[in-house]
N, C-alpha and C. Protein backbone atom coordinates (compact mmCIF):
# COMPACT_ATOMS: atom_id res chain seq x y z
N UNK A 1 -5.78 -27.52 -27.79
CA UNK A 1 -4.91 -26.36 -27.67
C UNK A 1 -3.57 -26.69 -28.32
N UNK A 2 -2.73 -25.32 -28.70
CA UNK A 2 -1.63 -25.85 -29.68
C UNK A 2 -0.39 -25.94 -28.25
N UNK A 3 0.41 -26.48 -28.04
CA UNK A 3 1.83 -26.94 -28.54
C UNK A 3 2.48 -25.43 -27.94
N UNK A 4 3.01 -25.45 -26.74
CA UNK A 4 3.70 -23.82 -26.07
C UNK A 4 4.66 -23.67 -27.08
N UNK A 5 5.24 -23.96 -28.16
CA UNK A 5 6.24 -23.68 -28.97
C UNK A 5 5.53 -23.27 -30.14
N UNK A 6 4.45 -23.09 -30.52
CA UNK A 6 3.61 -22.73 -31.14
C UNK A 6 2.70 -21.75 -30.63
N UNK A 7 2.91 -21.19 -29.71
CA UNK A 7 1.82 -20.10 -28.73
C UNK A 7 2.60 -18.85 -28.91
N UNK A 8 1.55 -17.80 -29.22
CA UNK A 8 2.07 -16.75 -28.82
C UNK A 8 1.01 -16.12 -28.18
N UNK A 9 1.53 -14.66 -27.41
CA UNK A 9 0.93 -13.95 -26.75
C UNK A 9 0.34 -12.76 -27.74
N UNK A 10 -0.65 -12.50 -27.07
CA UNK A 10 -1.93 -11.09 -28.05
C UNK A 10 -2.31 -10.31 -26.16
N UNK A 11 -1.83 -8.89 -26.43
CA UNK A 11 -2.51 -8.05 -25.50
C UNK A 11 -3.03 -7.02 -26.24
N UNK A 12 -4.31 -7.30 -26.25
CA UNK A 12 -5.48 -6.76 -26.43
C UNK A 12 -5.91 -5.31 -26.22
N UNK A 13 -6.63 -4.19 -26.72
CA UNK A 13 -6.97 -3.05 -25.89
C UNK A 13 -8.49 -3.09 -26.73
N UNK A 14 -9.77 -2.75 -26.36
CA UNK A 14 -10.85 -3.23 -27.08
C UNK A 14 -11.66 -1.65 -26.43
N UNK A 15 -11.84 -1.03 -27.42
CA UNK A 15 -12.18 0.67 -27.09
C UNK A 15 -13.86 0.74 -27.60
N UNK A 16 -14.69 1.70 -27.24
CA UNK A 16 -16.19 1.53 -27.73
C UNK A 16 -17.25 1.29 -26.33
N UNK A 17 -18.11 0.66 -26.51
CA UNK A 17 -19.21 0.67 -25.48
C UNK A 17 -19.36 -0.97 -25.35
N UNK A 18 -17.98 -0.88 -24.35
CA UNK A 18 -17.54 -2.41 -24.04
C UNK A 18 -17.70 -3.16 -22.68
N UNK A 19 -18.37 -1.96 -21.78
CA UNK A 19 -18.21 -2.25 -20.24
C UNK A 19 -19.68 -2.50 -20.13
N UNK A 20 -20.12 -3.01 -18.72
CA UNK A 20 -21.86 -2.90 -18.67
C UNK A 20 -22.91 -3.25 -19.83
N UNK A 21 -22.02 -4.33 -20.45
CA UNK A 21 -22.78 -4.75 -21.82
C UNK A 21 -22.50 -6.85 -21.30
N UNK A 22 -21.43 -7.17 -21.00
CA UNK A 22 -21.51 -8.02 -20.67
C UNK A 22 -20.15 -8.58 -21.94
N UNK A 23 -19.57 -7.83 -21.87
CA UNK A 23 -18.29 -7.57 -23.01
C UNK A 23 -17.44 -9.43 -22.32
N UNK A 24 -16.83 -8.92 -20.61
CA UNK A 24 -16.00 -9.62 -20.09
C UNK A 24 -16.00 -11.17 -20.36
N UNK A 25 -17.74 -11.28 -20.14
CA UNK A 25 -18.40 -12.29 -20.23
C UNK A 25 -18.01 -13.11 -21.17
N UNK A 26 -18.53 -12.23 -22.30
CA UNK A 26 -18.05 -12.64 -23.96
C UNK A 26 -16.85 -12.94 -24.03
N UNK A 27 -16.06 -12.65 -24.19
CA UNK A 27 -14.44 -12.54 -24.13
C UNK A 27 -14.17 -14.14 -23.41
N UNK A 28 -14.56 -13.80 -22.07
CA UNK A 28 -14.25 -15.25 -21.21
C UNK A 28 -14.82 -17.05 -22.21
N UNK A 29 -15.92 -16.85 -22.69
CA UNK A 29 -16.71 -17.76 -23.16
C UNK A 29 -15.75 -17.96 -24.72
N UNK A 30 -15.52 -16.70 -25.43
CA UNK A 30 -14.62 -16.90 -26.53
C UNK A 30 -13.57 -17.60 -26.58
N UNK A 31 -12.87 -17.20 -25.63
CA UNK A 31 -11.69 -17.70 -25.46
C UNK A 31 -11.82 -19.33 -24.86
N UNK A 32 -12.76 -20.06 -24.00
CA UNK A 32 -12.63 -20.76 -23.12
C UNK A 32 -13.14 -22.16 -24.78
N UNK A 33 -13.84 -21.41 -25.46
CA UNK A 33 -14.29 -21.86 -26.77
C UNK A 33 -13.01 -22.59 -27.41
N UNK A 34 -11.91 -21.52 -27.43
CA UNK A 34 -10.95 -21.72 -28.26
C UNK A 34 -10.06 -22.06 -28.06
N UNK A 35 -10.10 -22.86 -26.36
CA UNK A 35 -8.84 -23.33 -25.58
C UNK A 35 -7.27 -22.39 -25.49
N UNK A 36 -8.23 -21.32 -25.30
CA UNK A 36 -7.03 -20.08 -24.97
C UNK A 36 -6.91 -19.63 -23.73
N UNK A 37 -6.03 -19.31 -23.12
CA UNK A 37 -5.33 -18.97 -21.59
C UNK A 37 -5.37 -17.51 -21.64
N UNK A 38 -5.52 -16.92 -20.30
CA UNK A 38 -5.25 -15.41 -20.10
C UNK A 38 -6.47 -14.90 -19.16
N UNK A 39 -6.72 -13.66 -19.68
CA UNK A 39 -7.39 -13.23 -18.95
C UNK A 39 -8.20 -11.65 -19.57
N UNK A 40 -9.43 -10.94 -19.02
CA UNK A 40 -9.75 -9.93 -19.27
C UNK A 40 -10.06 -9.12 -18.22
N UNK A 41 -10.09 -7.61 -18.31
CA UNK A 41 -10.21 -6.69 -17.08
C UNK A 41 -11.09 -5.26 -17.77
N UNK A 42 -11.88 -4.94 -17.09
CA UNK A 42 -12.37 -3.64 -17.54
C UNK A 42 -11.54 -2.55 -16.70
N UNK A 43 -10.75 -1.62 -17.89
CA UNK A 43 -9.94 -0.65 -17.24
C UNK A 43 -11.09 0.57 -17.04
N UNK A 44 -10.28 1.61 -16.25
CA UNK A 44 -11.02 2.93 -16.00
C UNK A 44 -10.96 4.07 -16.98
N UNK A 45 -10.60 3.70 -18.10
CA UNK A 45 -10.65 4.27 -19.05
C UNK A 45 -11.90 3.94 -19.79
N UNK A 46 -12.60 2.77 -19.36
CA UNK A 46 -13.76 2.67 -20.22
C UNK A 46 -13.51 1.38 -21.55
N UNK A 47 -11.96 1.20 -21.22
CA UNK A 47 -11.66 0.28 -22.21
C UNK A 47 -11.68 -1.15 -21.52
N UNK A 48 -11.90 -2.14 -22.53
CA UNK A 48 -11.19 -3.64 -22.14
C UNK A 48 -10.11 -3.84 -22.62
N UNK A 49 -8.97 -4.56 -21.30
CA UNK A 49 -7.84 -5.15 -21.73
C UNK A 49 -8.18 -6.97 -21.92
N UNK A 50 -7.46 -7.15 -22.88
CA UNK A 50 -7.48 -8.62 -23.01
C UNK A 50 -5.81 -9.30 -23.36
N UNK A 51 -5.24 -10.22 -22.02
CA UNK A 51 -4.16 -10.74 -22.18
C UNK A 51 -4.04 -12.44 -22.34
N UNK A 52 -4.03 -12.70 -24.12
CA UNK A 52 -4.27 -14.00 -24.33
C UNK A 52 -2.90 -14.68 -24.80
N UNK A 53 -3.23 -16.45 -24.36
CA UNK A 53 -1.83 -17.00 -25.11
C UNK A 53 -2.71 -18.01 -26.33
N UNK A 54 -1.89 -18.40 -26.80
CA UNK A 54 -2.65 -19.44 -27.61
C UNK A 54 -1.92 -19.45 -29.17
N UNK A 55 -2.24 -20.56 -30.09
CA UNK A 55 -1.93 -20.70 -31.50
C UNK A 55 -2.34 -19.19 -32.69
N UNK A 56 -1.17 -18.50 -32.98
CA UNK A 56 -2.20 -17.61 -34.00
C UNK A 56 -2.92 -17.84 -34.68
N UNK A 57 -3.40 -18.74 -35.28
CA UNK A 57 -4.20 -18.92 -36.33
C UNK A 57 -5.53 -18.65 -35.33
N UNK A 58 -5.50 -19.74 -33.88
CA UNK A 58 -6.85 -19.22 -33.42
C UNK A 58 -6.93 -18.21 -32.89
N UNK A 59 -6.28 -17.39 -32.48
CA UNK A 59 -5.73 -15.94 -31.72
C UNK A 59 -6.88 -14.72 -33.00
N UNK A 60 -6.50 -15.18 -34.33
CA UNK A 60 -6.66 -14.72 -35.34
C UNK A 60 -8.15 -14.55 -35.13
N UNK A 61 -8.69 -15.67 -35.27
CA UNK A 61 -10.42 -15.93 -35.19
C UNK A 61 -10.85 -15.61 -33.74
N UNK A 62 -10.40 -15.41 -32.98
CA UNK A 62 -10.59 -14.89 -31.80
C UNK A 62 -10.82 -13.90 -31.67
N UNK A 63 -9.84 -12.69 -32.74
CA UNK A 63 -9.77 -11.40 -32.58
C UNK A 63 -11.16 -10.95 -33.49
N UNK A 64 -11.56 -11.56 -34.66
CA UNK A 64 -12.64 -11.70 -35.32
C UNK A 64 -14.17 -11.68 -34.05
N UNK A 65 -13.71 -12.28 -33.25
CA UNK A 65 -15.01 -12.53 -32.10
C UNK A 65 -15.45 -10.87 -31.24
N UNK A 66 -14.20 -10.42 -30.52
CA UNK A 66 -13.54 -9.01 -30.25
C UNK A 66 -14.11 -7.94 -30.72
N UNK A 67 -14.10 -8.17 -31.92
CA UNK A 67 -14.65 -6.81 -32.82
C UNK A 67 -16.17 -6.85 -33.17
N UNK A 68 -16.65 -7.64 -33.24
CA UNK A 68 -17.82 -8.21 -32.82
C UNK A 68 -18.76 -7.72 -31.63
N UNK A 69 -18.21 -8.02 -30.35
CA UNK A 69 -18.47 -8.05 -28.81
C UNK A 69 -20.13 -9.31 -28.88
N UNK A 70 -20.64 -9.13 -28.10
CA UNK A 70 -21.71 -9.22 -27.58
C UNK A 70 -22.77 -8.23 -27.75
N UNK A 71 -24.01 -8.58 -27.78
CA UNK A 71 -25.25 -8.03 -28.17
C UNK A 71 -25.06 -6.75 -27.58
N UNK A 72 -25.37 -5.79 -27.38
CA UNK A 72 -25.59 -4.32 -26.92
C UNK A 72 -24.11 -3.90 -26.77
N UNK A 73 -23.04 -4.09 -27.19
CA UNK A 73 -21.57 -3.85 -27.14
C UNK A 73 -21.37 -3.02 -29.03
N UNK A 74 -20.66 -2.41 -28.73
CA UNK A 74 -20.41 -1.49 -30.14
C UNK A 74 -18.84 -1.34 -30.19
N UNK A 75 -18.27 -1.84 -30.55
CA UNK A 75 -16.66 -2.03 -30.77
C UNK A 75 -16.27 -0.75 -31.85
N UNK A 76 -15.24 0.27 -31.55
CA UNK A 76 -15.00 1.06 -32.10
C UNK A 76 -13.61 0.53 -32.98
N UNK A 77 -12.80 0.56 -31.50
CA UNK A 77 -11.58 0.05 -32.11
C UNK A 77 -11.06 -1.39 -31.19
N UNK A 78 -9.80 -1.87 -32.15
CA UNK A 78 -9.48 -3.06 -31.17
C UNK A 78 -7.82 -3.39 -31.75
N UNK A 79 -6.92 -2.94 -30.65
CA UNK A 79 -5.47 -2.57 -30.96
C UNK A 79 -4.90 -3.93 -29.90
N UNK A 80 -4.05 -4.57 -31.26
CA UNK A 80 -2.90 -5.72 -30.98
C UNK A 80 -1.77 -5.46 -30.97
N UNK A 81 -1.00 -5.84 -29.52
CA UNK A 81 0.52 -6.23 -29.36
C UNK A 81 0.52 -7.57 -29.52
N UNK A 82 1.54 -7.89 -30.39
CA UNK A 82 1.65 -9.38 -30.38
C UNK A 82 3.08 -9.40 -30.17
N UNK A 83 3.28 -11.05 -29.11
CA UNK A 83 4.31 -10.98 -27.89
C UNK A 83 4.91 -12.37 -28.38
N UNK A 84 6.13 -13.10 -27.70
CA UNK A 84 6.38 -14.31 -27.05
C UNK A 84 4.99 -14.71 -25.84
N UNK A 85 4.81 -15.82 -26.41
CA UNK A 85 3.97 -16.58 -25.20
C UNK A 85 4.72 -17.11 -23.70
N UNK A 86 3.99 -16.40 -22.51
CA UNK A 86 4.82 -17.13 -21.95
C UNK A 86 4.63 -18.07 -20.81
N UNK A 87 3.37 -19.09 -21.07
CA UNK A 87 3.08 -20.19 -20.48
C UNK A 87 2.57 -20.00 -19.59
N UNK A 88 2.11 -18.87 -18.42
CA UNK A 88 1.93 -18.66 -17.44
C UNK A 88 0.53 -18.89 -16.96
N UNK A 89 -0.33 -18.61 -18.23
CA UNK A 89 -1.99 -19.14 -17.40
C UNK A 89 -2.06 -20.39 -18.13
N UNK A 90 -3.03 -21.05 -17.12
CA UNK A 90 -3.76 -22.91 -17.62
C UNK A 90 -5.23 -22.79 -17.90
N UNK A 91 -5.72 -21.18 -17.69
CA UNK A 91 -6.98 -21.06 -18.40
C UNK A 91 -7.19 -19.37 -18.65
N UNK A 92 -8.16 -19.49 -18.91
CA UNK A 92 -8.93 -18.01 -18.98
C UNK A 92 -10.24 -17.38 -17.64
N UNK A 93 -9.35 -16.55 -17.80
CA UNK A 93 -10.50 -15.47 -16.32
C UNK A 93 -10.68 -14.19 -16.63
N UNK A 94 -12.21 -13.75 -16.05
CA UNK A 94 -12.22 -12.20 -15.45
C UNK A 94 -11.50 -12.03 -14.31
N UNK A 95 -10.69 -10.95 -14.28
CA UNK A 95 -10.43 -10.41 -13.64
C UNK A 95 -10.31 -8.67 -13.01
């Protein structure tokens, strides 16, 4: 993992047929891949939020994973805020 002076934050919004596919799952395993911190939540909108810290470069290839999803997942859209990192998770969770 990079270096908190080198981290930034990515909050995620991941729109499409992302829930009941095993989306969270994915996401969790991606990230845990890429020694990235944060977390994912299925909102009631039908969307996934995803709040990650980590190096952009892998943030980058991460988001590459995202648009993607998991087998029976159909990613429409997938909208980035990119933040200051701010140290607060030591791993990645569903939540």
């Amino acid at each position: 993992m990079t270096d908190i002076g080198e981290s930034v934050r990515a909050r995620i919004l991941v729109s499409g047929r992302v829930q009941g596919v095993g989306y969270r799952a994915f996401t969790c395993r991606m990230a845990a891949t890429r020694g990235l911190t944060g977390g994912v939540e299925n909102l009631d909108s039908g969307q996934v939020a995803v709040d990650v810290e980590g190096g952009r470069a892998v943030l980058e290839e991460f988001l590459v994973d995202l648009k993607k999803g998991p087998v029976g997942a159909r990613v429409t859209q997938v909208q980035v805020e990119w933040g200051h990192a701010t140290g607060r998770y030591h791993d990645f969770t569903i939540w």
